[in-house]
C-alpha atoms as a PDB file:
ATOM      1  CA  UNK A   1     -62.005  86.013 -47.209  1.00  0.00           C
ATOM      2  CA  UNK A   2     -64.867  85.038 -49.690  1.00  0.00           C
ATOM      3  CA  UNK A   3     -64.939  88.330 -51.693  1.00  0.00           C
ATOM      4  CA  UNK A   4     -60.854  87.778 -51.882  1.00  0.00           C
ATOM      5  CA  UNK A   5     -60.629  84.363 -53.184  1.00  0.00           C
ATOM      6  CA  UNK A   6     -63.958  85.995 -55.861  1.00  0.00           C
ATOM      7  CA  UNK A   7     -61.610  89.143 -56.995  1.00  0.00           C
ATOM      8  CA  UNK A   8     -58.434  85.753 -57.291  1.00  0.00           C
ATOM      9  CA  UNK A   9     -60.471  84.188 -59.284  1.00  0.00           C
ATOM     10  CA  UNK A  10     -61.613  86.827 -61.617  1.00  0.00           C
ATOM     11  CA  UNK A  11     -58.110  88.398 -62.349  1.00  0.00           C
ATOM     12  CA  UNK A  12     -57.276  84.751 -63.261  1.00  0.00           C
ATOM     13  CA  UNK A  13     -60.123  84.223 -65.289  1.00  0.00           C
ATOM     14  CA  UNK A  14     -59.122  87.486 -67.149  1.00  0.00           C
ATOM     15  CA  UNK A  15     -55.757  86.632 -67.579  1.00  0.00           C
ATOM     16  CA  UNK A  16     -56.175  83.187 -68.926  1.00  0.00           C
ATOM     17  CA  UNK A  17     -59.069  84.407 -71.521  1.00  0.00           C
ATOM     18  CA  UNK A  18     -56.625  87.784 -72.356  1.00  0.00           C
ATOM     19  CA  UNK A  19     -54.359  84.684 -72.775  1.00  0.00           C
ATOM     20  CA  UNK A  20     -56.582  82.233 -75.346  1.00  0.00           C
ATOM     21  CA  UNK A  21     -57.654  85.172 -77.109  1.00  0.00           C
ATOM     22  CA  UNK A  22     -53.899  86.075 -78.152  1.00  0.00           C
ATOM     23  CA  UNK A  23     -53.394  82.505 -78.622  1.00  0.00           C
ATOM     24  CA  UNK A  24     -56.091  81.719 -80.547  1.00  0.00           C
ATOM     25  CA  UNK A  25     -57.411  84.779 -82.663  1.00  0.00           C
ATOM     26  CA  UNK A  26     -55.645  86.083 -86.190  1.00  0.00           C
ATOM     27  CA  UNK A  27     -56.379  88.391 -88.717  1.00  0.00           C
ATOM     28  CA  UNK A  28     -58.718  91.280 -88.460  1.00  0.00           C
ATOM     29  CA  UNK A  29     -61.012  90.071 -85.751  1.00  0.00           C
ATOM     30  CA  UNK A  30     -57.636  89.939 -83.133  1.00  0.00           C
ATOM     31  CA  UNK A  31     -57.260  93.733 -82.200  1.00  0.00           C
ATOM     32  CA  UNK A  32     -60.967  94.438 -82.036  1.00  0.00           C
ATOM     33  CA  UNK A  33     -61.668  91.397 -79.590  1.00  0.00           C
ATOM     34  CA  UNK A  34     -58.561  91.718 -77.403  1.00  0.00           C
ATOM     35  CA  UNK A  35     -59.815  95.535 -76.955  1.00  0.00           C
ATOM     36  CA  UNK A  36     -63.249  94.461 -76.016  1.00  0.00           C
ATOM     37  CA  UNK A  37     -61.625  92.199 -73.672  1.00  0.00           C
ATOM     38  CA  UNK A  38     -59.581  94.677 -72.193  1.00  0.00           C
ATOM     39  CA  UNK A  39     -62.402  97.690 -71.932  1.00  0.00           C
ATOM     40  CA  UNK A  40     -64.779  95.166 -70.451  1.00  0.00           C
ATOM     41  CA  UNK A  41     -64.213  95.296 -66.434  1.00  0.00           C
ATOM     42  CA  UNK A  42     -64.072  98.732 -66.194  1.00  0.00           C
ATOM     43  CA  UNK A  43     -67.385  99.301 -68.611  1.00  0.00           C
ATOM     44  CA  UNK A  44     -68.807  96.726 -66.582  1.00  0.00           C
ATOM     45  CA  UNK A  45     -68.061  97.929 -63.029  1.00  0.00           C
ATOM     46  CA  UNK A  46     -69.265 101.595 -64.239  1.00  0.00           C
ATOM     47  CA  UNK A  47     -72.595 100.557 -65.458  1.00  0.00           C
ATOM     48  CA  UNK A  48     -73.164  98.551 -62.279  1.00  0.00           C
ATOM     49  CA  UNK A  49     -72.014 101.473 -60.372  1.00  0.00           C
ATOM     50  CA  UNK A  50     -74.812 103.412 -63.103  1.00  0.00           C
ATOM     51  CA  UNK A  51     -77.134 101.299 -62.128  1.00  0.00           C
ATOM     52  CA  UNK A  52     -77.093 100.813 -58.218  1.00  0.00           C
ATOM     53  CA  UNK A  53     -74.947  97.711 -57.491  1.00  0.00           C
ATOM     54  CA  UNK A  54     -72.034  97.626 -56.174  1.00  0.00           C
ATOM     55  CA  UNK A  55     -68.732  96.492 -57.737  1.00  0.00           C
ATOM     56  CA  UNK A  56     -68.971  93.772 -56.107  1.00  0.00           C
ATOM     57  CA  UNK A  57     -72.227  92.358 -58.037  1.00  0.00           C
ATOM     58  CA  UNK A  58     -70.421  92.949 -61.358  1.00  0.00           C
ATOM     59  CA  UNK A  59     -67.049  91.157 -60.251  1.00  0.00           C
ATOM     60  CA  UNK A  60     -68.653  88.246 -59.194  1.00  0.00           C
ATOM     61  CA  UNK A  61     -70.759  88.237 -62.936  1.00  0.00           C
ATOM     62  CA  UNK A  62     -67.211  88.863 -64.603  1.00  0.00           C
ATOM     63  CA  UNK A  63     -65.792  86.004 -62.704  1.00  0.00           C
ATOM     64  CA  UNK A  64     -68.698  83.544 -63.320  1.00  0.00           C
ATOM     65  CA  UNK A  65     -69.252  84.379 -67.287  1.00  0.00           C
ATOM     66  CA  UNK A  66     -65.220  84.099 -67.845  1.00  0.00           C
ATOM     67  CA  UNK A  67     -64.445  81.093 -66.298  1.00  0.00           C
ATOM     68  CA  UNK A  68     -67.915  79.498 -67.791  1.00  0.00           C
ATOM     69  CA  UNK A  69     -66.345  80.016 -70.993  1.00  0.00           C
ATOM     70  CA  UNK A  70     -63.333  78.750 -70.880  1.00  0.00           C
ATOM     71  CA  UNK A  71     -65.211  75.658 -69.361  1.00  0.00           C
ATOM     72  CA  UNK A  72     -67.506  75.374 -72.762  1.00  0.00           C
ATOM     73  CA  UNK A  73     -64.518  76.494 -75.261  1.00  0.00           C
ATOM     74  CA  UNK A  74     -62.118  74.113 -73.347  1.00  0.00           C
ATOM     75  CA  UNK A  75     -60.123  77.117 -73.102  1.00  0.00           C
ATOM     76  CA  UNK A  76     -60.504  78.188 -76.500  1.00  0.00           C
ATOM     77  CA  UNK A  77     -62.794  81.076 -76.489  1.00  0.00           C
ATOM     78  CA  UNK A  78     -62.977  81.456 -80.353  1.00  0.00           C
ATOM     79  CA  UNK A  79     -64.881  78.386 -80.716  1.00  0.00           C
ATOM     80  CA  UNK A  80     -67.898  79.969 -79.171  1.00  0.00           C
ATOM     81  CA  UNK A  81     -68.264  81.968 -82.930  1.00  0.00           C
ATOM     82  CA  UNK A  82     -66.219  79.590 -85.361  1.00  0.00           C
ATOM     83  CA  UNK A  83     -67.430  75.961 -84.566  1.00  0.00           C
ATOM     84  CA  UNK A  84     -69.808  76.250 -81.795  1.00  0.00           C
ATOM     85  CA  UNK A  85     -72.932  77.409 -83.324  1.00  0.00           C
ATOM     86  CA  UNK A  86     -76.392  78.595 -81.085  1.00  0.00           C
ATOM     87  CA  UNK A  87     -75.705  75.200 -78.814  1.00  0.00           C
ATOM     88  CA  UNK A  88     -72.463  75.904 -77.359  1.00  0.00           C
ATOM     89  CA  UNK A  89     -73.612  79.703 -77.215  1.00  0.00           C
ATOM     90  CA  UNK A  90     -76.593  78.794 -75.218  1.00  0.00           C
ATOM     91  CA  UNK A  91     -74.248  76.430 -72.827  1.00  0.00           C
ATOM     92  CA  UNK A  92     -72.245  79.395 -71.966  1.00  0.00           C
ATOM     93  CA  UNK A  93     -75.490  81.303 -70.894  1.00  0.00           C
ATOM     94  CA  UNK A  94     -76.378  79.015 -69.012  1.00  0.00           C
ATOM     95  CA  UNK A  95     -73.535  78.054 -66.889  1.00  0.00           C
ATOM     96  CA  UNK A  96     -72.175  81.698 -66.156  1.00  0.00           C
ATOM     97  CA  UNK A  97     -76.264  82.151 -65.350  1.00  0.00           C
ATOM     98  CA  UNK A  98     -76.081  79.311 -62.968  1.00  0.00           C
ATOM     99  CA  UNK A  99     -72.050  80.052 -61.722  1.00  0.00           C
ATOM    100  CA  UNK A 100     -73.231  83.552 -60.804  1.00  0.00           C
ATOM    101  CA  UNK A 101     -76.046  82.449 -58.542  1.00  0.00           C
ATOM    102  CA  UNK A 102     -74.311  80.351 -56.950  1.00  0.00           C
ATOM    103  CA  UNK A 103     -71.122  82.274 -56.495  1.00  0.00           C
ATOM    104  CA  UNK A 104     -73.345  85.478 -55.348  1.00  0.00           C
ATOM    105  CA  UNK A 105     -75.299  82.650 -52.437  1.00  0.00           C
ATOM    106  CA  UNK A 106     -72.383  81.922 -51.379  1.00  0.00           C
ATOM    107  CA  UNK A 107     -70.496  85.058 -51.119  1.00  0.00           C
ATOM    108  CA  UNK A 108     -73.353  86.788 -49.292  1.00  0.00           C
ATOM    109  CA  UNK A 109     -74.669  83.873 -47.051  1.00  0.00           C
ATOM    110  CA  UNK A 110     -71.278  83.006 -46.057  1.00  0.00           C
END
């Protein structure tokens, strides 16, 4: 049930930074950005796969990094570049560091 409500939550998370993104983003910078976006779970999943981890690992890292930034950008991911600066940068780090550990404790200890 755990690893359900973690692949829930990062389809959601996806969706509602696909979302800000197309809200939010104009001019040049839009296509390029919404194609990272995009590219990113599978590129992500492969290297973990690359690597040794399981999907699994790289879901739950996907899950924790997009919803942390919606949580710093108040659901306005451009601000992390435009107005945000090294501080609100480094507040993202940190809280998709600390949401992963958590969400991986608690997915495997469960």
């Amino acid at each position: 049930m755990t690893v359900l409500v973690v692949w829930v939550l990062f389809a959601v998370g996806w969706g509602a930074v696909l979302l800000a993104l197309r809200r939010g983003l104009h001019g040049p910078a839009r296509g390029p950005a919404l194609f990272a976006h995009v590219a990113t779970p599978a590129g992500t999943v492969l290297f973990f796969a690359l690597i040794g981890l399981g999907s699994l690992y790289a879901t739950i890292a996907l899950t924790a990094e997009w919803w942390a930034l919606l949580v710093v950008t108040r659901f306005r991911p451009e601000r992390l570049l435009s107005t945000g600066g090294l501080g609100r940068l480094a507040a993202w780090a940190a809280a998709a560091a600390a949401a992963t550990g958590a969400a991986t404790w608690l997915v495997f200890h469960m």
